[in-house]
C-alpha atoms as a PDB file:
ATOM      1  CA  UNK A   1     -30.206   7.477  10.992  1.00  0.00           C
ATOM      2  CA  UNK A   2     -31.246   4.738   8.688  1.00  0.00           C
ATOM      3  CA  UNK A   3     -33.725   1.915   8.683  1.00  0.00           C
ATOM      4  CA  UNK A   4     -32.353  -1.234   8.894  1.00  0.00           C
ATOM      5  CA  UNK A   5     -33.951  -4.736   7.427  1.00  0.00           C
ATOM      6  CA  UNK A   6     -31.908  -8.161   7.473  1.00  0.00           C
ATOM      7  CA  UNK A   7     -32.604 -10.871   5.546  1.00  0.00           C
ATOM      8  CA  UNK A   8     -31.028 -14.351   4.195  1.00  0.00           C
ATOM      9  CA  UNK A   9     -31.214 -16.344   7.542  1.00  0.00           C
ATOM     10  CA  UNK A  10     -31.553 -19.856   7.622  1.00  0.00           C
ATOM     11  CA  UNK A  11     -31.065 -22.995   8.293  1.00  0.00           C
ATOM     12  CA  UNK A  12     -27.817 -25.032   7.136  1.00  0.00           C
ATOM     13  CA  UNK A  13     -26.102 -27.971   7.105  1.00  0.00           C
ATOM     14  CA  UNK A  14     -22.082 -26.894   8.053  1.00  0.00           C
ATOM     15  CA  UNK A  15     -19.966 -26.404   4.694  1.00  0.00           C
ATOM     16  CA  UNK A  16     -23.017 -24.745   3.058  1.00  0.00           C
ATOM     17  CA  UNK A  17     -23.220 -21.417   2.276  1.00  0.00           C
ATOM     18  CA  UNK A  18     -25.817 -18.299   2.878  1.00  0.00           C
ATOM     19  CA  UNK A  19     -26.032 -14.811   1.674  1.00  0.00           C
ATOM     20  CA  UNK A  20     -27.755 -12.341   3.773  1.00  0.00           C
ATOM     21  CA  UNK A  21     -28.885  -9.036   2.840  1.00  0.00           C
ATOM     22  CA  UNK A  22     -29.361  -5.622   5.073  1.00  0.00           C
ATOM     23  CA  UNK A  23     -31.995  -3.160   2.809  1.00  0.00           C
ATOM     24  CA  UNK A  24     -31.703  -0.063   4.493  1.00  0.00           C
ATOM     25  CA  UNK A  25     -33.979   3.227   3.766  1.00  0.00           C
ATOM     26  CA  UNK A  26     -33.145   6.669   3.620  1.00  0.00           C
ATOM     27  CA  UNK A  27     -31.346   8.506   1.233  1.00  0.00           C
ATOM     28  CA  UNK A  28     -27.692   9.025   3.412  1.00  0.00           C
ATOM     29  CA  UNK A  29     -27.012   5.129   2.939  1.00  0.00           C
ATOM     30  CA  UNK A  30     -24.415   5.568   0.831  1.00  0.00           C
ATOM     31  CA  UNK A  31     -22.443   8.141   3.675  1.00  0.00           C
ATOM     32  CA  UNK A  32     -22.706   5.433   6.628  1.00  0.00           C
ATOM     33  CA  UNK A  33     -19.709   2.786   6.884  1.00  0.00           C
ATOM     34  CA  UNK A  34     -21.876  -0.059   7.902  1.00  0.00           C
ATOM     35  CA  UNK A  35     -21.074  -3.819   9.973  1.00  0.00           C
ATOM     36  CA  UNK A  36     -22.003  -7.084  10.677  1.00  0.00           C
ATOM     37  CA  UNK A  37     -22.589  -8.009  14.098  1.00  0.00           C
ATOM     38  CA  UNK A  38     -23.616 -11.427  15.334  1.00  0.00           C
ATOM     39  CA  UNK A  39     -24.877 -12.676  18.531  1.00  0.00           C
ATOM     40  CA  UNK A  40     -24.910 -16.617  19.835  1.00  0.00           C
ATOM     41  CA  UNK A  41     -26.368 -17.600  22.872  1.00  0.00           C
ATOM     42  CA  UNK A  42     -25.297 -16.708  26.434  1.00  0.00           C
ATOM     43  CA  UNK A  43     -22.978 -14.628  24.506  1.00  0.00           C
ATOM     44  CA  UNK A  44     -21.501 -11.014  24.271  1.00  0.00           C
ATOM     45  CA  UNK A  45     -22.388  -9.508  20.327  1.00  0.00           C
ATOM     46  CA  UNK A  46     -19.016  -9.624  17.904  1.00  0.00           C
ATOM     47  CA  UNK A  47     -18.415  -7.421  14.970  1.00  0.00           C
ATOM     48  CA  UNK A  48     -18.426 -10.433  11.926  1.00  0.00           C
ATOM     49  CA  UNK A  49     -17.208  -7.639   9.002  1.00  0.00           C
ATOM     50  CA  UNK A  50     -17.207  -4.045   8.702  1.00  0.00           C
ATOM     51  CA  UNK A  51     -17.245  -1.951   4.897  1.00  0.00           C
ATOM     52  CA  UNK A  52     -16.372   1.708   4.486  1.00  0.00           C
ATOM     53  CA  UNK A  53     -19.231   3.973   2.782  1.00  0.00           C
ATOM     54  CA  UNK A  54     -17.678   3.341  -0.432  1.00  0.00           C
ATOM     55  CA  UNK A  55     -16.609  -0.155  -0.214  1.00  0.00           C
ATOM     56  CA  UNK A  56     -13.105   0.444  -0.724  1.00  0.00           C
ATOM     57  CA  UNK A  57     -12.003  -0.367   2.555  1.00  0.00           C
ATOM     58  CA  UNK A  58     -13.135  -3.921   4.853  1.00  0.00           C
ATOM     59  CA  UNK A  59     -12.036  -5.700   8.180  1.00  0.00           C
ATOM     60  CA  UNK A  60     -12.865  -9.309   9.055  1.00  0.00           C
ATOM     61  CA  UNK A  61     -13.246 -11.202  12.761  1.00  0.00           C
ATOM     62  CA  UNK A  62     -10.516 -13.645  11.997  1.00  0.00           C
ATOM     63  CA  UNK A  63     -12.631 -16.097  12.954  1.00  0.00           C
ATOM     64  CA  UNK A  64     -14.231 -16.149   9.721  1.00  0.00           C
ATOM     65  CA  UNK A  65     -11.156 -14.559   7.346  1.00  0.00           C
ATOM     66  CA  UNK A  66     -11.123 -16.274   4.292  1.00  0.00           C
ATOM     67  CA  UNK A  67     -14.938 -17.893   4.518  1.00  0.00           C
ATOM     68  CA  UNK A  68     -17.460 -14.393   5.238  1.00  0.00           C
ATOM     69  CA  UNK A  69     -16.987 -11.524   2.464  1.00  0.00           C
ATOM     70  CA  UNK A  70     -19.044  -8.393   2.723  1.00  0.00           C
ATOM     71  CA  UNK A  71     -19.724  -6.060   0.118  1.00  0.00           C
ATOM     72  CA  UNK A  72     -22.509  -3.570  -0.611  1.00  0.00           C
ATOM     73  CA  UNK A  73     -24.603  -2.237  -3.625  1.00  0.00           C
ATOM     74  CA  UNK A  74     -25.207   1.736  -2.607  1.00  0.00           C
ATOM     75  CA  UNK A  75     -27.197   2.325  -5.606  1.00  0.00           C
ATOM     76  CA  UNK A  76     -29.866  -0.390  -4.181  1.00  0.00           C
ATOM     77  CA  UNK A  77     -29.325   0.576  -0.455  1.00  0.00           C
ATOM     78  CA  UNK A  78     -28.096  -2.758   0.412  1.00  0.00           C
ATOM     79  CA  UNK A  79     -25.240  -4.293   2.230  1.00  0.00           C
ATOM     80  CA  UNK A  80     -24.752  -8.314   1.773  1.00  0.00           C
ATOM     81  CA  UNK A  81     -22.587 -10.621   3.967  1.00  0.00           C
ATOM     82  CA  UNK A  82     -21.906 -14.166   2.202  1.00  0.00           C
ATOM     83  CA  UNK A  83     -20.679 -16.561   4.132  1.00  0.00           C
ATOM     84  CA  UNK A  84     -18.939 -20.317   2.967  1.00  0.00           C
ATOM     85  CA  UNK A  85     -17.635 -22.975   4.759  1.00  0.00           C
ATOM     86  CA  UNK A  86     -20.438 -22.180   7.467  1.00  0.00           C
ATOM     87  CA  UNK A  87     -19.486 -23.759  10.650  1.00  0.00           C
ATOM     88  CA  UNK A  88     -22.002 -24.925  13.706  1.00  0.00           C
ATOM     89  CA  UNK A  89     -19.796 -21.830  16.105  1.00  0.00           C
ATOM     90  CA  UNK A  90     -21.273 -19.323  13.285  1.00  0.00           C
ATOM     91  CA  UNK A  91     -24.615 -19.378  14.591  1.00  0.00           C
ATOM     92  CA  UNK A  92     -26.090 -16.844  16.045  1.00  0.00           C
ATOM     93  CA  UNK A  93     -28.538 -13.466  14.938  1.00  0.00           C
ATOM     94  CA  UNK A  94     -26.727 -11.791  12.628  1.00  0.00           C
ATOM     95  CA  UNK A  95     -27.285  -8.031  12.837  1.00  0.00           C
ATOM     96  CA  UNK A  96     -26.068  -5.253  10.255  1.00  0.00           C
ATOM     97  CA  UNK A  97     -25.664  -1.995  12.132  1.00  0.00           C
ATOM     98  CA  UNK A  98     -24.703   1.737  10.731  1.00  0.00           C
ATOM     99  CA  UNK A  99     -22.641   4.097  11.953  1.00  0.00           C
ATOM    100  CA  UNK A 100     -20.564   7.466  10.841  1.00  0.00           C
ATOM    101  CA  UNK A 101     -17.036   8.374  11.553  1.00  0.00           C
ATOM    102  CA  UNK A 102     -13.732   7.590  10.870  1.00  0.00           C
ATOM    103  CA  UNK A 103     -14.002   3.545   9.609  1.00  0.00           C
ATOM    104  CA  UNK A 104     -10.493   2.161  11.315  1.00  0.00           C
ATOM    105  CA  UNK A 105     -11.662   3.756  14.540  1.00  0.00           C
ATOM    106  CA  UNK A 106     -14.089   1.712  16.605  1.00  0.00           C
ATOM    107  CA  UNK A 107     -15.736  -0.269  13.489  1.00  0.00           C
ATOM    108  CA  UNK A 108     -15.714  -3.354  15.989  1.00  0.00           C
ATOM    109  CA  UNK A 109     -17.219  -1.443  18.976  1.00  0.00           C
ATOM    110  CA  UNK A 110     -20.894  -2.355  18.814  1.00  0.00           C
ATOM    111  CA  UNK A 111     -21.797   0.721  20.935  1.00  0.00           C
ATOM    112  CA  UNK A 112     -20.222   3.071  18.049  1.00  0.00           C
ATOM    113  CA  UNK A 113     -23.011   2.172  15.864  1.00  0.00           C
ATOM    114  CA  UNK A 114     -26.196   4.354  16.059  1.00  0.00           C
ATOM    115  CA  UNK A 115     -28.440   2.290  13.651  1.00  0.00           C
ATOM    116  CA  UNK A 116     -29.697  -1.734  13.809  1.00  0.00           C
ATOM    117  CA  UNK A 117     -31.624  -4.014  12.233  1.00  0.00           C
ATOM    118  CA  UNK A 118     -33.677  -6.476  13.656  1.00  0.00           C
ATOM    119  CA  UNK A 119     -31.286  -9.613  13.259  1.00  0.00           C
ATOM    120  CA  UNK A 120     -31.599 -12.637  11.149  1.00  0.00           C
ATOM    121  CA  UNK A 121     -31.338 -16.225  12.688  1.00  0.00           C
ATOM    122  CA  UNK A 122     -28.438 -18.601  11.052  1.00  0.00           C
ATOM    123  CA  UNK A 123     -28.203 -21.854  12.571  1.00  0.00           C
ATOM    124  CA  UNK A 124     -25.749 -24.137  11.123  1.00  0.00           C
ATOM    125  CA  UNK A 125     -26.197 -27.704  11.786  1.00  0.00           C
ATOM    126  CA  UNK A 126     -23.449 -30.322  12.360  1.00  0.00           C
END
């Protein structure tokens, strides 16, 4: 397992943009396919993104195709998630998550991830 640490949460006004950052420790980062998982009110968590270990490979929500890219650095342990053309229905914690495997099989099932950060609040104002 790895330890997980969000950042990059704010506050913004809809049609900004925010970057936020998971630092994870441990030296297996690089192995784990990791995700993006955010959670609104009153509501179930949804997988936002999802990366393979070695960044070749990424899947989107649809709901925010074309405005959320996720990427990740594996020589500085650290996954990002920018998001544009923020929207008031994109807030909610954000939570980056880690988890082993094959990365087309489950990456949207929170319960197939096995490591979590503490979430970040985003709160996008109309």
């Amino acid at each position: 397992q790895v330890t997980l640490v969000e950042s990059g949460g704010g506050l913004v006004q809809a049609g900004g943009s925010l970057r936020l950052s998971c630092a994870a420790s441990g030296r297996t980062f690089s192995s784990y396919h990791m995700g993006w998982f955010r959670q609104a009110p009153g509501k179930e968590r949804e997988i936002v993104a999802a990366i393979s270990w070695s960044g070749s490979n990424t899947n989107y929500a649809d709901s925010v195709k074309g405005r959320f890219t996720i990427s990740r650095d594996n020589a500085k342990n650290t996954v990002y998630l920018q998001m544009n053309s923020l929207k008031p229905e994109d807030t909610a914690i954000y939570y980056c998550a880690a988890r082993a495997g094959a990365f087309n099989t489950n990456y949207g099932r929170a319960a197939s991830y096995n490591s979590w950060g503490q979430g970040t609040q985003v709160t996008v104002s109309s």
